[in-house]
N, C-alpha and C. Protein backbone atom coordinates (compact mmCIF):
# COMPACT_ATOMS: atom_id res chain seq x y z
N UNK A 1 0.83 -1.17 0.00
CA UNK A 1 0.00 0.00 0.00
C UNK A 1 0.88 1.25 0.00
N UNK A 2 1.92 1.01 0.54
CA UNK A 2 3.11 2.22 0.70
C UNK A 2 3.34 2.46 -0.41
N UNK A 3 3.74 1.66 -1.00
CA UNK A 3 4.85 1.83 -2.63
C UNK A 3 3.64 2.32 -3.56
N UNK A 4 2.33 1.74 -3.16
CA UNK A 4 1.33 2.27 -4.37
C UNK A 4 1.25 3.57 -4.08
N UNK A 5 1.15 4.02 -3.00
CA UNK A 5 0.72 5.63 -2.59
C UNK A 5 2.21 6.20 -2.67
N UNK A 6 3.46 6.02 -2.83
CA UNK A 6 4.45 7.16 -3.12
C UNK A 6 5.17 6.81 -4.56
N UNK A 7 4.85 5.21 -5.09
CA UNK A 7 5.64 5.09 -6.29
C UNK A 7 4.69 5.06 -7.48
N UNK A 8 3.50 4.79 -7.15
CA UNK A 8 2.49 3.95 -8.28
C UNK A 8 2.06 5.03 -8.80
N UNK A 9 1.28 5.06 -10.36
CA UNK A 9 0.76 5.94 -10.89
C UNK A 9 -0.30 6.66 -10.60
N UNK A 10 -0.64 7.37 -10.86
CA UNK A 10 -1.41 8.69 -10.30
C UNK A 10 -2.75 7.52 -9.94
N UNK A 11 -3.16 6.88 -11.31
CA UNK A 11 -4.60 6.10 -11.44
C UNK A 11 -4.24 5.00 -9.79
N UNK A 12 -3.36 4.57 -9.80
CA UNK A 12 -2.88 3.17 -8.94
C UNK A 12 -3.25 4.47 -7.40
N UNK A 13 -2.56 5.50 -7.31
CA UNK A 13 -2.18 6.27 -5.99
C UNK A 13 -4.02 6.67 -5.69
N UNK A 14 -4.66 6.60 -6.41
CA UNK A 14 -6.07 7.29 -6.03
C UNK A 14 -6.75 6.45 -5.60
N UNK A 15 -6.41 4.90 -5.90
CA UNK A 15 -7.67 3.55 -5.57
C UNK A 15 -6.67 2.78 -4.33
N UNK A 16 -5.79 3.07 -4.01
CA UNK A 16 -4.66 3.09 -2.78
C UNK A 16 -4.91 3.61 -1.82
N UNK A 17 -5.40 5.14 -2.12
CA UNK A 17 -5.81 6.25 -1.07
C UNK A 17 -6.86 6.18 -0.48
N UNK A 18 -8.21 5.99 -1.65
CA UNK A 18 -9.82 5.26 -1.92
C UNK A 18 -9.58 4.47 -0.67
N UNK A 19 -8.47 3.04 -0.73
CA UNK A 19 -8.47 1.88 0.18
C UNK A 19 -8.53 1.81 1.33
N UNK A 20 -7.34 3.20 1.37
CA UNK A 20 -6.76 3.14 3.29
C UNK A 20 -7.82 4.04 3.77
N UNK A 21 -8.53 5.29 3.08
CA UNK A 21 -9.60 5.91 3.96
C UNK A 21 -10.53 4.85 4.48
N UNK A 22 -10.74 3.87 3.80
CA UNK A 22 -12.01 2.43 4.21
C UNK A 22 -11.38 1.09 4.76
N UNK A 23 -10.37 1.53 4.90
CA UNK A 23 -9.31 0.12 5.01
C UNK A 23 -10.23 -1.09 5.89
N UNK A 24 -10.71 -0.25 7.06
CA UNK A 24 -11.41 -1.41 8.28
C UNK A 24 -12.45 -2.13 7.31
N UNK A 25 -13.38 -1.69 6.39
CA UNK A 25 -14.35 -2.07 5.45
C UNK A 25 -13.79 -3.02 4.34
N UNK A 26 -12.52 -2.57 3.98
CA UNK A 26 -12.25 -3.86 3.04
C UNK A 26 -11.26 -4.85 3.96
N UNK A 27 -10.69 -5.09 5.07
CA UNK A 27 -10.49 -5.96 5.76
C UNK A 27 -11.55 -6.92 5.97
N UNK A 28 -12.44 -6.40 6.67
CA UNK A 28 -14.10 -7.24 6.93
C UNK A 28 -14.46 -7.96 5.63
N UNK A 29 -14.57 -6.98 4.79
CA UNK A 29 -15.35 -7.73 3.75
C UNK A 29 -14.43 -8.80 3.18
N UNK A 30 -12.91 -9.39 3.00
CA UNK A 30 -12.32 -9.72 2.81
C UNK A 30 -12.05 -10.97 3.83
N UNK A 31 -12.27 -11.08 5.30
CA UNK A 31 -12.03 -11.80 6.06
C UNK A 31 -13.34 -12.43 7.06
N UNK A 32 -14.60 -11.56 6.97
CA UNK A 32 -15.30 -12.26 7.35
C UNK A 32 -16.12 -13.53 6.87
N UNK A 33 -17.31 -13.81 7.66
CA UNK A 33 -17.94 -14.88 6.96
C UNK A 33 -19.61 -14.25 6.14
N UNK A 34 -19.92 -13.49 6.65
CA UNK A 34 -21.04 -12.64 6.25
C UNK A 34 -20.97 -12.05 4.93
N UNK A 35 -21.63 -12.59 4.30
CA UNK A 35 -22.20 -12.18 2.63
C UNK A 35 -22.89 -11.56 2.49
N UNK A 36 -23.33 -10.59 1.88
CA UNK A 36 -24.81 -10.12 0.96
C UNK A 36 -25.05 -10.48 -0.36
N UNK A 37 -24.28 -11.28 -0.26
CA UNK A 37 -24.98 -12.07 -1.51
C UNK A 37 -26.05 -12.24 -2.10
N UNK A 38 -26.35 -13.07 -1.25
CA UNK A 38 -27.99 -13.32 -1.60
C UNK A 38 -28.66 -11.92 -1.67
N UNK A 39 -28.30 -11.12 -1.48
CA UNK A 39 -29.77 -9.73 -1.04
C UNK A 39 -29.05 -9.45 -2.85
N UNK A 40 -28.04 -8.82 -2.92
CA UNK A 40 -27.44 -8.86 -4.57
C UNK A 40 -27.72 -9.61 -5.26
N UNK A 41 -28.00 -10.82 -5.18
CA UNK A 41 -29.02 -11.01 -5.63
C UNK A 41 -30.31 -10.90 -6.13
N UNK A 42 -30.98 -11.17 -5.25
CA UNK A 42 -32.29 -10.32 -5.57
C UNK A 42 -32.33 -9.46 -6.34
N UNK A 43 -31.76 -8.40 -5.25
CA UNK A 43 -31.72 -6.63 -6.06
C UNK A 43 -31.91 -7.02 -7.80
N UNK A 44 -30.35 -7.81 -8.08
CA UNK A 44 -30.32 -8.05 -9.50
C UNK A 44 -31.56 -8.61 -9.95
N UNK A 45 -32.12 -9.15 -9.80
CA UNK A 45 -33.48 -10.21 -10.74
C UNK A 45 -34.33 -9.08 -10.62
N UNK A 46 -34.43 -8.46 -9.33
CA UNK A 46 -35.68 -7.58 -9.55
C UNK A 46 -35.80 -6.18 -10.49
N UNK A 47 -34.31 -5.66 -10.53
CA UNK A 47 -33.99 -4.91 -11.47
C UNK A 47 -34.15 -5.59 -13.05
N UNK A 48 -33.62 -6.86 -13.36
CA UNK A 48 -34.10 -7.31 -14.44
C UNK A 48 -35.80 -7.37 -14.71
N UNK A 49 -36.57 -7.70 -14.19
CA UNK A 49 -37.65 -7.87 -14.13
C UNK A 49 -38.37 -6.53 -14.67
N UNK A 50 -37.45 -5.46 -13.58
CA UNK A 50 -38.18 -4.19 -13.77
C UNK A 50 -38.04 -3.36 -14.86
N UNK A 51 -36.78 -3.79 -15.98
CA UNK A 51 -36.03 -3.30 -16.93
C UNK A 51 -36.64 -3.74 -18.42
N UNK A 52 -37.49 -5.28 -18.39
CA UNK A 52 -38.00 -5.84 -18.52
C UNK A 52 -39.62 -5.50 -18.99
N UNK A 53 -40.13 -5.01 -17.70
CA UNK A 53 -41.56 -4.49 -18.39
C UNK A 53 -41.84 -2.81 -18.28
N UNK A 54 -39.95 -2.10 -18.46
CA UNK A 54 -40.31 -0.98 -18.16
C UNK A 54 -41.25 -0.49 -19.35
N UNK A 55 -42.42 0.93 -18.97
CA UNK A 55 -42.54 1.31 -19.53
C UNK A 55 -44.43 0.65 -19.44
N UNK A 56 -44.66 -0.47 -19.02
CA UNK A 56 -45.74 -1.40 -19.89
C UNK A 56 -46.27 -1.96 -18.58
N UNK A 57 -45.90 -1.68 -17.42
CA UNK A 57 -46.18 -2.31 -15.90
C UNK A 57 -46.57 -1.05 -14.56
N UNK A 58 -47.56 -1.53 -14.16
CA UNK A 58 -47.43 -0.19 -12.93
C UNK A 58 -46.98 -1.16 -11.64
N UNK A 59 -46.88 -0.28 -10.69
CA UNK A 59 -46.42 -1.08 -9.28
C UNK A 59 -46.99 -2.20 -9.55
N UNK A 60 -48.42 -2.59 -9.39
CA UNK A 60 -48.97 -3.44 -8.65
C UNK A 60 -48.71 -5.06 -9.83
N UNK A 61 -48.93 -4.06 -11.15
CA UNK A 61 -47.86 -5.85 -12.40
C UNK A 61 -46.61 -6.23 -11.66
N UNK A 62 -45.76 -4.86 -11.66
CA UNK A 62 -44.46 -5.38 -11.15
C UNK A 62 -44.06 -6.30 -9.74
N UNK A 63 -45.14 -5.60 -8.71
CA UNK A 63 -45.00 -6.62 -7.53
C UNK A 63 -45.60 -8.15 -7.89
N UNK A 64 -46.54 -8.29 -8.48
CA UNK A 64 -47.23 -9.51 -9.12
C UNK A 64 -46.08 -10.02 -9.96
N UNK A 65 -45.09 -9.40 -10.96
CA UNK A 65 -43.94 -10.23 -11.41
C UNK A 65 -43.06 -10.69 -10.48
N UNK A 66 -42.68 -9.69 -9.60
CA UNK A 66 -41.67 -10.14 -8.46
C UNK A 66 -41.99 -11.31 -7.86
N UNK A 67 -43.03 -11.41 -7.21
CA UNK A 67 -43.70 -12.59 -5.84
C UNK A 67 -43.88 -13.80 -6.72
N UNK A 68 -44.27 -13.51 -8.45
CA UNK A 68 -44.15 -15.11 -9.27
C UNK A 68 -43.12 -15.15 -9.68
N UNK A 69 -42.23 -14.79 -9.94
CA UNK A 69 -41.06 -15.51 -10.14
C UNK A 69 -40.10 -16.21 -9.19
N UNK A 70 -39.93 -17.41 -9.18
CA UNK A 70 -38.94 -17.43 -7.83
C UNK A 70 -37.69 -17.13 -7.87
N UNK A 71 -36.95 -16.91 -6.70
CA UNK A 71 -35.56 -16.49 -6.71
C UNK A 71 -34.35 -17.77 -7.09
């Protein structure tokens, strides 16, 4: 992390810097056991879904697509 932040290129020194302000956050996410996976999931299908009948669906189609499709 040293050498990226005094030797690395400008692009390398900014996602170095990005790192260590969050450092405790990408330790965790890197070493724990806890996922969000699954919820990223979701999110994704339901965004497909919604991308899907944009335009042609109001809430109440779209919740009716969501709850029939399974995950």
């Amino acid at each position: 992390m040293t050498r990226a932040l005094d030797q690395g290129p400008s692009p390398i020194q900014g996602f170095a810097s990005f790192l260590q302000n969050d450092w405790a956050a990408v330790v965790n996410g890197l070493t724990l056991r806890w996922s969000s996976g699954a919820v990223e999931g979701q999110v994704t299908r339901i965004k497909l879904i919604k991308r899907r009948s944009y335009g042609r669906a109001s809430f109440s189609r779209l919740r009716t697509l969501v709850l029939a499709q399974p995950p």
